[in-house]
Protein backbone atom coordinates (compact mmCIF):
# COMPACT_ATOMS: atom_id res chain seq x y z
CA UNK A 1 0.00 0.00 0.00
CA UNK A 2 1.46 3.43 -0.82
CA UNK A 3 0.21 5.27 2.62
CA UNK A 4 2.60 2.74 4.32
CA UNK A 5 5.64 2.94 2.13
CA UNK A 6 5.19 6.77 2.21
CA UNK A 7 4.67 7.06 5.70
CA UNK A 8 8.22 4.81 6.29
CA UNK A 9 9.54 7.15 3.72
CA UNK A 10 8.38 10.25 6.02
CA UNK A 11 9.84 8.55 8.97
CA UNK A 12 13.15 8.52 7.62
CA UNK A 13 13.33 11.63 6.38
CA UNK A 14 12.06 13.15 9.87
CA UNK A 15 15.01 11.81 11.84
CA UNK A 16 17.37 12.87 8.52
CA UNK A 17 16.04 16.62 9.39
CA UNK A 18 16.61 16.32 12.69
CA UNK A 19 20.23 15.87 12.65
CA UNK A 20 21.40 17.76 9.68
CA UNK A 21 21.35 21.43 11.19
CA UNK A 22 24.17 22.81 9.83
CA UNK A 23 24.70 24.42 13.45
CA UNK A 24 25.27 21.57 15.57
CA UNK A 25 27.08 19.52 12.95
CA UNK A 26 30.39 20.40 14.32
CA UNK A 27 29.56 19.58 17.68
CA UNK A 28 27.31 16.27 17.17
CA UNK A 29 30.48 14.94 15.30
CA UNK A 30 32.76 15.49 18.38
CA UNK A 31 30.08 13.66 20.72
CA UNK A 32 29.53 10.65 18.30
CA UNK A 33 33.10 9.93 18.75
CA UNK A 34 33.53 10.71 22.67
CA UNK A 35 32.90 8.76 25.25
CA UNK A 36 33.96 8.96 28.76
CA UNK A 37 33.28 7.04 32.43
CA UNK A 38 33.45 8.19 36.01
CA UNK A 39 33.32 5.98 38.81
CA UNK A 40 32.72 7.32 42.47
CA UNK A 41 32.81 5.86 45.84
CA UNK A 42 30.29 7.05 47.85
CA UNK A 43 29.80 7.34 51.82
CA UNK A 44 26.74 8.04 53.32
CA UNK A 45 27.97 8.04 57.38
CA UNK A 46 29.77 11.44 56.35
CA UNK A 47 26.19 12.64 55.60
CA UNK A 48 24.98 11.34 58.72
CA UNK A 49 27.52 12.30 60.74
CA UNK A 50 26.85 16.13 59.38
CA UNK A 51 23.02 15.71 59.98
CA UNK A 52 23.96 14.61 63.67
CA UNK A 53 26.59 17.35 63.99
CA UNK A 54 24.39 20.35 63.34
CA UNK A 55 23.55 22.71 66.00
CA UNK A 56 20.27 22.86 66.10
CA UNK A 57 19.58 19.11 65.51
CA UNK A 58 17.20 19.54 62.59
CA UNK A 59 18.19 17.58 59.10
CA UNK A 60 20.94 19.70 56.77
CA UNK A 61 19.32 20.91 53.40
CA UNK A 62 20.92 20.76 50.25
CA UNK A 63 22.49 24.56 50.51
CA UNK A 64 24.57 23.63 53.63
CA UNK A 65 26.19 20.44 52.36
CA UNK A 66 29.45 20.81 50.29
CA UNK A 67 31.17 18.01 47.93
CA UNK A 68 33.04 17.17 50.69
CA UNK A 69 30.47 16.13 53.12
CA UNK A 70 28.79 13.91 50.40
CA UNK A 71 32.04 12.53 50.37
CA UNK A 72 32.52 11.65 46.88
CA UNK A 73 35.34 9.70 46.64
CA UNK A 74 36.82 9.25 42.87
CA UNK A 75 37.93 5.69 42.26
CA UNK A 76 38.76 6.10 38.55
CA UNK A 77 37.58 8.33 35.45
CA UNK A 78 39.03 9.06 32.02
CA UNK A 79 37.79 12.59 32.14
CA UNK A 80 40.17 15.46 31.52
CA UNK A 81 41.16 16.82 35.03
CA UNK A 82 39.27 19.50 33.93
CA UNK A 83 36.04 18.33 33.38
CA UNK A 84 36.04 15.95 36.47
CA UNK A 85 35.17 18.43 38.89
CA UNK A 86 32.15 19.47 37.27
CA UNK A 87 30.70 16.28 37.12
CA UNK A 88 31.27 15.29 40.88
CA UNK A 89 29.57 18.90 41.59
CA UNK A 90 26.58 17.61 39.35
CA UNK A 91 26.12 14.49 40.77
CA UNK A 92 26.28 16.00 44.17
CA UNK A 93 23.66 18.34 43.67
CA UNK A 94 21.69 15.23 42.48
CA UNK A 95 22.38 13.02 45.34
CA UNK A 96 21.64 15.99 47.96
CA UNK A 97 18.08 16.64 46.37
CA UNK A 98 17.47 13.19 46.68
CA UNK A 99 17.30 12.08 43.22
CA UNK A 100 19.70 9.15 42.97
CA UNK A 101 17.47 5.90 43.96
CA UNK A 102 20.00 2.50 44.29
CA UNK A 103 19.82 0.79 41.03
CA UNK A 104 17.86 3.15 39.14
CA UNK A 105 19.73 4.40 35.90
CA UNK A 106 19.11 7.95 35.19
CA UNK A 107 19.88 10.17 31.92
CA UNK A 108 21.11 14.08 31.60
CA UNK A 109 22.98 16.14 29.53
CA UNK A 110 25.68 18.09 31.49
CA UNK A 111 27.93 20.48 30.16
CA UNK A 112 31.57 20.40 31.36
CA UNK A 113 34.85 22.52 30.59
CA UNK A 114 36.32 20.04 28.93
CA UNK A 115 35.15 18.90 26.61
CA UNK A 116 33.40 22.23 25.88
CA UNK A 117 30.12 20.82 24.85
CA UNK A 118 26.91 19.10 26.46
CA UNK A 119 27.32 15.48 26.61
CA UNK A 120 24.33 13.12 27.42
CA UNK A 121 25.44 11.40 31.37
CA UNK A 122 24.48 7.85 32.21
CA UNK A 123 24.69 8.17 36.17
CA UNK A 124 23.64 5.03 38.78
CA UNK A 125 23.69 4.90 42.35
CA UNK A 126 24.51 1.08 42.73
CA UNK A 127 25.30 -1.03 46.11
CA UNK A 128 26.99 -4.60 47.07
CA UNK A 129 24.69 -7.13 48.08
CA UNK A 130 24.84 -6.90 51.83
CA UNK A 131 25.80 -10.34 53.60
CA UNK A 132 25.47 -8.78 57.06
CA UNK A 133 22.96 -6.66 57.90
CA UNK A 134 25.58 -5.45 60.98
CA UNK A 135 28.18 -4.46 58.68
CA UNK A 136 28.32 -1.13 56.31
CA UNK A 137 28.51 -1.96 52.74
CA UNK A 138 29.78 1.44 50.64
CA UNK A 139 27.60 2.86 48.10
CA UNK A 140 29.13 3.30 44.82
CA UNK A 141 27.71 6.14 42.05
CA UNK A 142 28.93 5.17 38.13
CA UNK A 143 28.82 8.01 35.06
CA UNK A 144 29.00 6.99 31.69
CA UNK A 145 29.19 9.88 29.51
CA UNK A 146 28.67 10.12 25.55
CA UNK A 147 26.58 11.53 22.91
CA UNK A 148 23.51 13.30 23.50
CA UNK A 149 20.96 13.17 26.05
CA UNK A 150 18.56 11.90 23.29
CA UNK A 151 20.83 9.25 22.29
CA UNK A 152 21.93 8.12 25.45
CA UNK A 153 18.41 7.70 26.50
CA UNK A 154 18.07 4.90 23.64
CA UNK A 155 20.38 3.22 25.39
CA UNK A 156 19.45 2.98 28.87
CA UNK A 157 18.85 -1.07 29.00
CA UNK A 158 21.86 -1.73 28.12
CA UNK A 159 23.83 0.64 30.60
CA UNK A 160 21.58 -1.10 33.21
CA UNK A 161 22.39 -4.33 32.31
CA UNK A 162 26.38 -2.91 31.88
CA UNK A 163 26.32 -1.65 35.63
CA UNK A 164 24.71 -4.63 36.82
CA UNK A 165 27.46 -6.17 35.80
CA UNK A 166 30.01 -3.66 37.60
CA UNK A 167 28.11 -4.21 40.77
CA UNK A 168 28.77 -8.10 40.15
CA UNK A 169 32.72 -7.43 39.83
CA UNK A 170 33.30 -4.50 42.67
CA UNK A 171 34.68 -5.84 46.00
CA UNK A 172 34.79 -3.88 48.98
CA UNK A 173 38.35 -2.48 49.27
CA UNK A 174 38.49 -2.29 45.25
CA UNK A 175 41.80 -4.73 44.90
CA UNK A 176 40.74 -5.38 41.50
CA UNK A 177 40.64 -2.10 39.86
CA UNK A 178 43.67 -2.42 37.58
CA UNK A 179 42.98 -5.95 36.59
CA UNK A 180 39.21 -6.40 36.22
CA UNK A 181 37.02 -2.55 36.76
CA UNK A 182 39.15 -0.47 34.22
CA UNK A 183 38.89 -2.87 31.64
CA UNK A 184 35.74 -3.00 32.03
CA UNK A 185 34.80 0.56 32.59
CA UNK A 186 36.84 1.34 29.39
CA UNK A 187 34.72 -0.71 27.36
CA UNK A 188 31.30 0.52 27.89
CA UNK A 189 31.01 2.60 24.85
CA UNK A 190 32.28 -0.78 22.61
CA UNK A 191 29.86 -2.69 24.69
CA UNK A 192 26.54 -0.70 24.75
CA UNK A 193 26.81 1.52 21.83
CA UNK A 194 28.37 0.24 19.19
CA UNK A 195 26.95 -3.30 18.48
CA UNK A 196 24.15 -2.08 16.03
CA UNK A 197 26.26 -0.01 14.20
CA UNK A 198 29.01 -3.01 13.58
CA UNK A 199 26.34 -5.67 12.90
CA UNK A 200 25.09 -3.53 10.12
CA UNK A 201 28.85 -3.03 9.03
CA UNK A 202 29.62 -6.51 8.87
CA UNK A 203 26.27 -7.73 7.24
CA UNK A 204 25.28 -4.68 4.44
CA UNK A 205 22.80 -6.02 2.24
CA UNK A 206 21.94 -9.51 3.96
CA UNK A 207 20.67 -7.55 7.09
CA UNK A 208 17.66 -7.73 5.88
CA UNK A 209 17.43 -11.60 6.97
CA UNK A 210 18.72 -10.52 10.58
CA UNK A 211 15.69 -7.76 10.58
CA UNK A 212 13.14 -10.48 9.47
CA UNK A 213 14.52 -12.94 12.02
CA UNK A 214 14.40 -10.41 14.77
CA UNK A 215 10.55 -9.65 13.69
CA UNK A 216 9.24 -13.05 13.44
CA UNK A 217 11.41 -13.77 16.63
CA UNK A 218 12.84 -17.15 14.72
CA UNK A 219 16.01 -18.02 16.27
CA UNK A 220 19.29 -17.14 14.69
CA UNK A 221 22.78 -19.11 15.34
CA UNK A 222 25.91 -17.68 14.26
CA UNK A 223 28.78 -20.22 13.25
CA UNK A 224 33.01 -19.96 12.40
CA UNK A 225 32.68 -16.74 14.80
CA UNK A 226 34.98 -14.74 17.29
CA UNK A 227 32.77 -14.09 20.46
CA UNK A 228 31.92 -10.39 19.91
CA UNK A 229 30.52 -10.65 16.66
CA UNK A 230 28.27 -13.54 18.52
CA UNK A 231 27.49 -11.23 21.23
CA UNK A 232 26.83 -8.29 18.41
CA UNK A 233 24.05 -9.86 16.50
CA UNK A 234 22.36 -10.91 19.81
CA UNK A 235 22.33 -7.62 21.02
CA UNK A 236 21.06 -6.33 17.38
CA UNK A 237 18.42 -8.99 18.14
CA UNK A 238 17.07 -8.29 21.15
CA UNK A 239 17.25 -4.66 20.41
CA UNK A 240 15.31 -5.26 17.09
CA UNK A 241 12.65 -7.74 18.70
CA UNK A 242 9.01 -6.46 19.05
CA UNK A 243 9.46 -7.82 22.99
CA UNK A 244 7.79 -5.32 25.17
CA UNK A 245 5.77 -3.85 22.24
CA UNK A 246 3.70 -7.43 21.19
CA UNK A 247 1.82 -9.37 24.51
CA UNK A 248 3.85 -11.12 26.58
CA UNK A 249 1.87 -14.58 25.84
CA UNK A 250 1.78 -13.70 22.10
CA UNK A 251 5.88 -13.28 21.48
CA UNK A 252 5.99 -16.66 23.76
CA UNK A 253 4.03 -18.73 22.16
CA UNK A 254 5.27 -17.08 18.45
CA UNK A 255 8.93 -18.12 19.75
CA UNK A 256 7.58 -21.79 20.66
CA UNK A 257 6.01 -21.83 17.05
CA UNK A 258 9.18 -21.04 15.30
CA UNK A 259 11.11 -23.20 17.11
CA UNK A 260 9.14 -26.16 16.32
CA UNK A 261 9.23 -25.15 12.65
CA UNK A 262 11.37 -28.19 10.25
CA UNK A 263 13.79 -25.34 9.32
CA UNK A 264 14.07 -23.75 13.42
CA UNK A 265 16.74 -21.62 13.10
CA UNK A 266 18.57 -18.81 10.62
CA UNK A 267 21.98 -20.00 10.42
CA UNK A 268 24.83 -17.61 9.49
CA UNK A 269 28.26 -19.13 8.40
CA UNK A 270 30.81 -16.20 9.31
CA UNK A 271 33.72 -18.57 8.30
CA UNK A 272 34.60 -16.56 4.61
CA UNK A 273 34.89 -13.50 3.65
CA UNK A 274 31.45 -12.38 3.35
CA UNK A 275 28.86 -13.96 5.60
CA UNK A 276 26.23 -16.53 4.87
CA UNK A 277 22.79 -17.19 5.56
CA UNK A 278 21.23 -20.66 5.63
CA UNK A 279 17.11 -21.33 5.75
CA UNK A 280 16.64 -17.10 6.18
CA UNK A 281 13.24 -14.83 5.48
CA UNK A 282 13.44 -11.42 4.06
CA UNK A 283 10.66 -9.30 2.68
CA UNK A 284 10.24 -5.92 1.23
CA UNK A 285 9.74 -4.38 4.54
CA UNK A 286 13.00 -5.41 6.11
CA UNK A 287 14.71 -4.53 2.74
CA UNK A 288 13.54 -0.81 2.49
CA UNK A 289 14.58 -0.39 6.49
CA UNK A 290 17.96 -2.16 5.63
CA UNK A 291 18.24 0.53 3.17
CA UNK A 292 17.69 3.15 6.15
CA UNK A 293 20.48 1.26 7.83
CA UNK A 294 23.00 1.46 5.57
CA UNK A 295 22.10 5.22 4.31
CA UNK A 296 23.63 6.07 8.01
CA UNK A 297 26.30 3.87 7.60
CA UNK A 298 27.69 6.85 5.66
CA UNK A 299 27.30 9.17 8.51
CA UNK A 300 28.93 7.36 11.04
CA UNK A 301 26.53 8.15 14.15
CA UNK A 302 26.47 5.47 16.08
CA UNK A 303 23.38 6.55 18.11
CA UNK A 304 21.59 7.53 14.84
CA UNK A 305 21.43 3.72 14.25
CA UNK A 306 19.19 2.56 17.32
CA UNK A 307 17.16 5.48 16.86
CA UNK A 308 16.46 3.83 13.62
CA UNK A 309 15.52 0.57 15.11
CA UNK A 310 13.37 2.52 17.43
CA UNK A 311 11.56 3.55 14.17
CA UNK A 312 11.67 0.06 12.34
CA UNK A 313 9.78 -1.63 15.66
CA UNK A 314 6.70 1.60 15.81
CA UNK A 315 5.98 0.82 12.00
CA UNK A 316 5.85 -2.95 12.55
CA UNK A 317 4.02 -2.74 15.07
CA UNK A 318 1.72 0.43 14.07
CA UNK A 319 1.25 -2.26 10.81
CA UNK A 320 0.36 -4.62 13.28
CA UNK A 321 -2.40 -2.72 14.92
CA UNK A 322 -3.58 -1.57 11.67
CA UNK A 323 -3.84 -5.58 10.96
CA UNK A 324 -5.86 -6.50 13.66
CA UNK A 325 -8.30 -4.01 13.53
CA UNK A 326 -9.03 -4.98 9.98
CA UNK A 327 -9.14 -8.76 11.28
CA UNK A 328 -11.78 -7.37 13.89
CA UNK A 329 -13.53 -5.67 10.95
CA UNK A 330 -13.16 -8.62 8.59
CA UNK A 331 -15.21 -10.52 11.08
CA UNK A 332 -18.80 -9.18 9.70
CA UNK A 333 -17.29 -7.55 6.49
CA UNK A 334 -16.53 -9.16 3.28
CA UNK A 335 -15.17 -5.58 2.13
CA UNK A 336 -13.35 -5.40 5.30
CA UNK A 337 -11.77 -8.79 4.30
CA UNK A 338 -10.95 -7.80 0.37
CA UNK A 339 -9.25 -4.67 2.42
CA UNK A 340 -7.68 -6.55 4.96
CA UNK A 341 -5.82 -8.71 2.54
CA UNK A 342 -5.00 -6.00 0.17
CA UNK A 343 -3.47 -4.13 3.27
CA UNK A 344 -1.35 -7.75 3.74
CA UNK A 345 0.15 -7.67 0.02
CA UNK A 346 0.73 -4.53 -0.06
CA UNK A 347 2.57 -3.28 3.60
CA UNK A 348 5.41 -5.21 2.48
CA UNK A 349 5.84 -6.85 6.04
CA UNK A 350 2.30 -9.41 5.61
CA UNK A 351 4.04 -12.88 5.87
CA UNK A 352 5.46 -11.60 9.65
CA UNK A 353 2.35 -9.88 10.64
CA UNK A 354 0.47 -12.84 9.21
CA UNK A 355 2.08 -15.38 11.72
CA UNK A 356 1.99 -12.95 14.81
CA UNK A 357 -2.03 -12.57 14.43
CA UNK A 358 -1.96 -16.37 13.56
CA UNK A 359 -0.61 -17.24 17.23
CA UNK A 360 -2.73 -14.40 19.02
CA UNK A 361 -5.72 -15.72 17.53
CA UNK A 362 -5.54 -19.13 17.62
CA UNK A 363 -8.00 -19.54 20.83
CA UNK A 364 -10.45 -17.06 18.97
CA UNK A 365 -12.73 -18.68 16.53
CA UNK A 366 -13.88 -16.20 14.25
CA UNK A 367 -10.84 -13.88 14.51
CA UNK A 368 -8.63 -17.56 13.43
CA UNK A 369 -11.49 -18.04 10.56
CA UNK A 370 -10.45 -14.90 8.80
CA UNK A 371 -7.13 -15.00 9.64
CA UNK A 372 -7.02 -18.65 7.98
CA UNK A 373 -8.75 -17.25 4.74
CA UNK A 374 -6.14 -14.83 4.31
CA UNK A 375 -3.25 -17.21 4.62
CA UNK A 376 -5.07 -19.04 1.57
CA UNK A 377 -5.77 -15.50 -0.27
CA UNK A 378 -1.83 -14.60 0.24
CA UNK A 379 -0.04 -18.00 -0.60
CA UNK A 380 -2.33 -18.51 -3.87
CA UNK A 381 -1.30 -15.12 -4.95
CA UNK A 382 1.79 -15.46 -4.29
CA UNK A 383 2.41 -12.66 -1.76
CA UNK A 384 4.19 -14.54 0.61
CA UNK A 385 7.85 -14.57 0.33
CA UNK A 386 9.44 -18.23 0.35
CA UNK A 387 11.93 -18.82 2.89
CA UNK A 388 15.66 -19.04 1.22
């Protein structure tokens, strides 16, 4: 259907706009490529002991408490000793108005002297799991600093997941700093950011198959590997998946449907030059996006890429909708049926949305009659892609 090739067409375009102002070109370059950390130790009995200490007895406020009686103790940053400073002042301010909750990721831009720009901030207040309730376990505040706000907000799962797994590697007196923490505080950025933008890299053209795999949530093994590019394309996978957007019950019993397929999983050979891909789907939905993909491949914005998967998962599942309310229509419509199946050949994306509504409806009767009809209507035309 044109409306829905023109309206993907619009959606690209949009987010082109958006980031082309000739103004903040300079300075949107300098952030895609920057990335820093900060890592804090942080004791509370300091705070305490100030609350206890003042001379009326009533709780200090935020004006009377400096950096020092936060006690913000650096452990290690890659900031310029410039910039430093003005990030332990932010994140004081934060912490004194009460704003930092214990493993709750938050996102701001802050502007520091050096660099001399905005940068979006990835800050956590995070704390050991406490094996004695007797003994004081120090709290520990992490700052992960890149991009913009915008596109550091895309990214916020991940950095959870990435500080979960700080919290997992911190010990108490911090013995493993050299060895284990800046290693791993160094590779955030790699870690986080830059998956999507490698996967699409290494694949080009044939991401198309990883887009449809991600969609129709078929399972996807990569072979003759080295472990990041394995840990890449599941990243691009999850990240591409409609999970959170589809029902819970739907995407789980879609999954246990694919699996049980004869051909189960995409298989991708990575042992030559270029890779391949063995009993893969694409369609001309997941081409046209992989298009998108590769258009800001030339820019070189690493964020720019998950805010384009961002887009890819609202039109699948804005199609989606659209599909199911036609279903609902189709129900006591033959017109609504002739337009429901046009709608199907013509979104590009039918033979995915085809087996999502086929799982969703399977316990409902009428909605499964007319969802059967159109599987007949789509494979006698022809409309649905066969699986390579």
């Amino acid at each position: 259907m044109l409306t829905a090739q023109t309206s993907l067409q619009e959606s690209i375009d949009d987010e082109e706009k958006e980031t082309e102002s000739e103004e903040g070109l300079l300075e949107e370059r300098r952030r895609q490529i920057t990335s820093y950390y900060s890592f804090y130790l942080y004791d509370t009995s300091r705070c305490l002991q100030q609350e206890a200490d003042s001379d009326d007895g009533s709780p200090a406020t935020a004006e009377t408490l400096s950096l020092e009686d936060f006690s913000l103790s650096l452990i290690d940053t890659n900031l310029p000793a410039e910039g430093e400073p003005g990030l332990r002042s932010f994140i004081a301010k934060r912490l004194s108005k009460g704003a930092l909750f214990e493993g709750m990721g938050n996102v701001a831009s802050v502007e520091l002297s050096l660099p001399e720009y905005a940068l979006g901030c990835y800050y956590c207040l995070f704390q050991q799991e406490k094996t004695d309730s007797n003994s004081h376990h120090p709290e520990y505040v992490i700052c992960f600093l890149g991009g913009s706000e915008k596109g550091l907000e895309l990214f916020r799962l991940e950095l959870d997941k990435y500080t979960e797994g700080l919290k997992n590697k911190v010990d108490p007196e911090i013995c493993n700093l050299e060895s284990c923490i800046k290693p791993y505080l160094h590779s955030w950025f790699e870690d986080c950011v830059l998956p999507i933008q490698r996967t699409v890299q290494l694949f080009q053209e044939q991401l198309a198959f990883l887009l449809h795999a991600a969609l129709s949530y078929t399972p996807v093994e990569v072979k003759e590997s080295d472990d990041r590019t394995k840990k890449d394309v599941d990243r691009f996978l999850s990240a591409a998946s409609l999970l959170g957007l589809v029902q819970e019950g739907t995407m789980t019993s879609l999954c246990m449907a694919m699996t049980e397929e004869q051909h189960k999983s995409v298989i991708i050979n990575c042992s030559g030059p270029v890779p391949q891909f063995y009993n893969a789907g694409r369609n001309k939905f997941c081409e046209d996006w992989m298009q998108a993909f590769l258009n800001c491949a030339e820019r070189g914005n690493p964020f720019l890429f998950r805010q384009k998967l961002e887009s890819f998962k609202l039109k699948a599942t804005q199609d989606m909708n659209n599909l199911k309310r036609f279903i609902r229509q189709a129900e006591m419509s033959h017109y609504a049926l002739f337009k429901c199946y046009m709608f199907l050949k013509n979104c590009g994306n039918g033979d995915v949305l085809l087996k999502i509504v086929k799982v969703e409806y399977a316990e409902m009767p009428e909605a499964d009659n007319v969802v059967k009809v159109l599987e007949e209507f789509m494979y006698e035309e022809a409309a649905l892609p066969p699986v390579s």
